[in-house]
C-alpha atoms as a PDB file:
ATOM      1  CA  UNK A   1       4.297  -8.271  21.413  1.00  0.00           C
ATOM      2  CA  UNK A   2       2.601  -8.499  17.919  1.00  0.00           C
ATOM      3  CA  UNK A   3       2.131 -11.071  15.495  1.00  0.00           C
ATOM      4  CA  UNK A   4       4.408 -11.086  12.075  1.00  0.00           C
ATOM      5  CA  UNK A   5       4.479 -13.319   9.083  1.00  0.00           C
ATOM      6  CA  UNK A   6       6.737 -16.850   9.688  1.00  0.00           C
ATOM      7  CA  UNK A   7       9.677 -17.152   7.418  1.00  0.00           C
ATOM      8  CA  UNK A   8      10.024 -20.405   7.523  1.00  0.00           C
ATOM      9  CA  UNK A   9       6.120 -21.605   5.553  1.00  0.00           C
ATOM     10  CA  UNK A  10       5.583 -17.525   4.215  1.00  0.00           C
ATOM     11  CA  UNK A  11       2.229 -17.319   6.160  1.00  0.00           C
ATOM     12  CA  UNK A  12       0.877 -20.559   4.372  1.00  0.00           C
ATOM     13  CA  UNK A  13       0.911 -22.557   7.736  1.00  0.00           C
ATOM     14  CA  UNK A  14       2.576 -25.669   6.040  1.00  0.00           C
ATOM     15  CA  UNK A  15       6.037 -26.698   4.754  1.00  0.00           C
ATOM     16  CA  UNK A  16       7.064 -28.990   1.615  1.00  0.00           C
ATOM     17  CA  UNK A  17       9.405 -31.988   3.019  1.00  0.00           C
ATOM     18  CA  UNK A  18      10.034 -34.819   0.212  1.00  0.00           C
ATOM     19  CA  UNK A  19       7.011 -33.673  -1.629  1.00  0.00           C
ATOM     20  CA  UNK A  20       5.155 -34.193   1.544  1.00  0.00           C
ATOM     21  CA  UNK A  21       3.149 -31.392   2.816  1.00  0.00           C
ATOM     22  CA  UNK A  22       3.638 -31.050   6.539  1.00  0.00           C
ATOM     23  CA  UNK A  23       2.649 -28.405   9.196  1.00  0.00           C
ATOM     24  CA  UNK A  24       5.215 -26.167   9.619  1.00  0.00           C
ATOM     25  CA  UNK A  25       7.285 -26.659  12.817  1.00  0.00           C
ATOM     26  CA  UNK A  26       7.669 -23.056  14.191  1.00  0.00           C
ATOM     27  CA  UNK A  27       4.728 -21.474  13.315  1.00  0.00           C
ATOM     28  CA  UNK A  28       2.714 -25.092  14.293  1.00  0.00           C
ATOM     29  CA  UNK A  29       0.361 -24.565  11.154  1.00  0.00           C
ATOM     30  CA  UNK A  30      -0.586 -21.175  12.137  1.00  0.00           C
ATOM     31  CA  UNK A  31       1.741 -19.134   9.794  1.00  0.00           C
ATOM     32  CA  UNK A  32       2.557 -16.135  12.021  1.00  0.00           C
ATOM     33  CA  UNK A  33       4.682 -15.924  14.906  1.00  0.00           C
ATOM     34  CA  UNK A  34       4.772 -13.437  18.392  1.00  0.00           C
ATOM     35  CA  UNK A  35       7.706 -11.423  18.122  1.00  0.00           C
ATOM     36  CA  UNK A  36       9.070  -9.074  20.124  1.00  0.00           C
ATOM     37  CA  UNK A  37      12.186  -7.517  17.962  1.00  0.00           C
ATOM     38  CA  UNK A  38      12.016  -3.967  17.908  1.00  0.00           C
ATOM     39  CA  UNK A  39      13.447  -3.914  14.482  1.00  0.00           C
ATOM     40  CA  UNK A  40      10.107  -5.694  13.214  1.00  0.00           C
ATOM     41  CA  UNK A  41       8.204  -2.946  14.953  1.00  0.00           C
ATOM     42  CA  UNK A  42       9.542  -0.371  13.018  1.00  0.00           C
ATOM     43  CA  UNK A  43       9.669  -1.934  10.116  1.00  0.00           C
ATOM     44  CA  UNK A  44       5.603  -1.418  10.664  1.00  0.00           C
ATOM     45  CA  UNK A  45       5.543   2.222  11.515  1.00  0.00           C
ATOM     46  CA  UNK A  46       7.985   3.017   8.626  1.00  0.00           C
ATOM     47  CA  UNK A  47       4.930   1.500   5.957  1.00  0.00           C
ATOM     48  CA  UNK A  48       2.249   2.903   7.754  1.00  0.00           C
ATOM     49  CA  UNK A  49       4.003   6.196   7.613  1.00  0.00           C
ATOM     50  CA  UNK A  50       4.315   5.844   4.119  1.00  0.00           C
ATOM     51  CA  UNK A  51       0.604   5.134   3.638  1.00  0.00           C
ATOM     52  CA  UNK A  52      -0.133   8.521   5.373  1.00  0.00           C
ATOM     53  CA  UNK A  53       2.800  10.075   3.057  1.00  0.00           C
ATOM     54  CA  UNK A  54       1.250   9.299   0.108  1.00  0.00           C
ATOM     55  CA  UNK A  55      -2.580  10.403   1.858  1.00  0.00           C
ATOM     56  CA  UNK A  56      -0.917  13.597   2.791  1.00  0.00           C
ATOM     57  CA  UNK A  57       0.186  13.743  -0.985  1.00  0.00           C
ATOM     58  CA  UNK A  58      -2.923  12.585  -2.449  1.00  0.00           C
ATOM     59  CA  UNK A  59      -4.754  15.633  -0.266  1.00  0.00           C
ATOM     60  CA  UNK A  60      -2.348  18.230  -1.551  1.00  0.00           C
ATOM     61  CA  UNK A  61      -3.290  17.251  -5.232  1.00  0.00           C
ATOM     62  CA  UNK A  62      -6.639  17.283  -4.458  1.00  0.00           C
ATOM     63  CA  UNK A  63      -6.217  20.832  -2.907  1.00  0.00           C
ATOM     64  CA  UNK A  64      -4.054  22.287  -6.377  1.00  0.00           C
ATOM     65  CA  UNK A  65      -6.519  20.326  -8.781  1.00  0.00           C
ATOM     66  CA  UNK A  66      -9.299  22.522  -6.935  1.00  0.00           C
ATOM     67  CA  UNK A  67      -7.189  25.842  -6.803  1.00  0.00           C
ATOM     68  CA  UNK A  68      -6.636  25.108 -10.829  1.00  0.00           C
ATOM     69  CA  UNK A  69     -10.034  24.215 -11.528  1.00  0.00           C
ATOM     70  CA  UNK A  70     -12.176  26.708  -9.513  1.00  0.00           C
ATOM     71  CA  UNK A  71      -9.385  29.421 -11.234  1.00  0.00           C
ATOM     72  CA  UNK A  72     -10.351  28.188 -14.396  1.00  0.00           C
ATOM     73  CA  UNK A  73     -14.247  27.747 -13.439  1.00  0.00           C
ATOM     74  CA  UNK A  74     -14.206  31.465 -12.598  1.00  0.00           C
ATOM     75  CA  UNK A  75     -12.713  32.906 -15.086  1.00  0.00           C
ATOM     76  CA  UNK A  76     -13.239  31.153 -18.676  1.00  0.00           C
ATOM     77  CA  UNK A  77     -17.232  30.117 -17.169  1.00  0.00           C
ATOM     78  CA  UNK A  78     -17.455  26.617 -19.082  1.00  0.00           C
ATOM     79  CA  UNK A  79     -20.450  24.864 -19.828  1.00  0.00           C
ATOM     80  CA  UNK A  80     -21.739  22.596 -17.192  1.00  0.00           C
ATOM     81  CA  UNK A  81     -21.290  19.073 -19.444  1.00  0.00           C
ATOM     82  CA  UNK A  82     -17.388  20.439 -19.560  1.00  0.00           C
ATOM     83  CA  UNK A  83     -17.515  21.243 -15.360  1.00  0.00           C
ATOM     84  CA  UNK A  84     -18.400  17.554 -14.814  1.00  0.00           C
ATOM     85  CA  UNK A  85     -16.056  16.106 -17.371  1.00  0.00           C
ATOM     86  CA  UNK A  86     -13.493  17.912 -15.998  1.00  0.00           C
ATOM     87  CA  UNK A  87     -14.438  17.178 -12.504  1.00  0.00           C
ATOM     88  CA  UNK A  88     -14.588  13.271 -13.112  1.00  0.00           C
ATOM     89  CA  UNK A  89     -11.641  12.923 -15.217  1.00  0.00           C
ATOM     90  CA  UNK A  90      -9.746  14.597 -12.177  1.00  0.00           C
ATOM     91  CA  UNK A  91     -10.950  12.644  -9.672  1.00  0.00           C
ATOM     92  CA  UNK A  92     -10.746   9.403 -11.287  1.00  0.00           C
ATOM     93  CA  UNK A  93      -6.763  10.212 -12.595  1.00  0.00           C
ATOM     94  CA  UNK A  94      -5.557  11.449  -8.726  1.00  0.00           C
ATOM     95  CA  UNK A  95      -7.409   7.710  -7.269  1.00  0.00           C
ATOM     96  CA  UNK A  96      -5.785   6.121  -9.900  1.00  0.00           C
ATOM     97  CA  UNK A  97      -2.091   7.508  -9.300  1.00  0.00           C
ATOM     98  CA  UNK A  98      -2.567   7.291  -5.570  1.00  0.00           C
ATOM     99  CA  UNK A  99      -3.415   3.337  -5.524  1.00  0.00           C
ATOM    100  CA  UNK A 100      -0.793   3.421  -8.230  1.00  0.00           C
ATOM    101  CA  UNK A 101       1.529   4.428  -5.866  1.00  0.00           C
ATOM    102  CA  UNK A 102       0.285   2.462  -3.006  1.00  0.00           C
ATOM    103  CA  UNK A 103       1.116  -0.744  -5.054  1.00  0.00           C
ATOM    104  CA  UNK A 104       4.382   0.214  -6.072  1.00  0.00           C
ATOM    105  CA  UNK A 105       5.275   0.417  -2.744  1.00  0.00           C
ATOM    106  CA  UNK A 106       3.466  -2.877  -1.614  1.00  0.00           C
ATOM    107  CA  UNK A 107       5.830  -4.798  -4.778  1.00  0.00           C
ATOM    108  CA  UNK A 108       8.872  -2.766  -3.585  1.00  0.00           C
ATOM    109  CA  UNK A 109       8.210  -3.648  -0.440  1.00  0.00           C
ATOM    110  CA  UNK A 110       7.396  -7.562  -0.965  1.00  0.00           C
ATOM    111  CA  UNK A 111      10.391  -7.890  -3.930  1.00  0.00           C
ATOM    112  CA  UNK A 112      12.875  -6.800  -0.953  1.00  0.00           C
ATOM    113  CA  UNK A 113      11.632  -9.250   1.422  1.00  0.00           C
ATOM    114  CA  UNK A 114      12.183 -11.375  -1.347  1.00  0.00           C
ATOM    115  CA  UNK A 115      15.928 -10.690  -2.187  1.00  0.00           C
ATOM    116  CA  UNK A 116      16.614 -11.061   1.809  1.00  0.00           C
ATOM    117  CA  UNK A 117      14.921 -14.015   2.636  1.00  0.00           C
ATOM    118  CA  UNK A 118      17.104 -15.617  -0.744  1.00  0.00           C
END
């Protein structure tokens, strides 16, 4: 068993009735649920294996960025103010395109749940 997210408050714990807040009544105020459907457990394997899709990914750039760079270290011999520039501006880009990635697929992920629980 694991614990996911209750549909009927979204996680919140409480429920609008009237314009009356109130605890929800299947989650009791806690705002997740034990659940035992299969279907939700995959549904958790299938984003964690994208997480370590995109880590696998993110390690393969890191592994051509070094192949290009230590290619071009070795044979043009570039100051060391232009090494470090380089270096950082690599670094910095491949971070920024892999959490760019990882929240794409959080908002993909969250806009579907949207357009099903509609």
């Amino acid at each position: 068993m694991y614990r996911i997210r209750c549909n009927r408050c979204e996680g919140t714990g409480y429920v609008e009735d009237d314009g009356r807040k109130e605890i929800c009544p299947v989650c009791l105020g806690i705002g997740s649920v034990e659940d035992t459907d299969e279907e939700g457990r995959r549904a958790s394997i299938l984003r964690s294996k994208r997480f370590y899709h995109a880590l696998f990914a993110l390690v393969v750039a890191f592994v051509i960025y070094y192949v290009i760079f230590l290619y071009y270290y070795f044979t043009y011999h570039p100051g060391t103010i232009i090494t470090v520039i380089v270096l950082l501006v690599g670094h910095l880009s491949m971070i920024l395109v892999f959490f760019a990635y990882i929240f794409l697929l959080i908002f993909r992920e969250r806009a579907t749940e949207g357009a099903v629980r509609r």
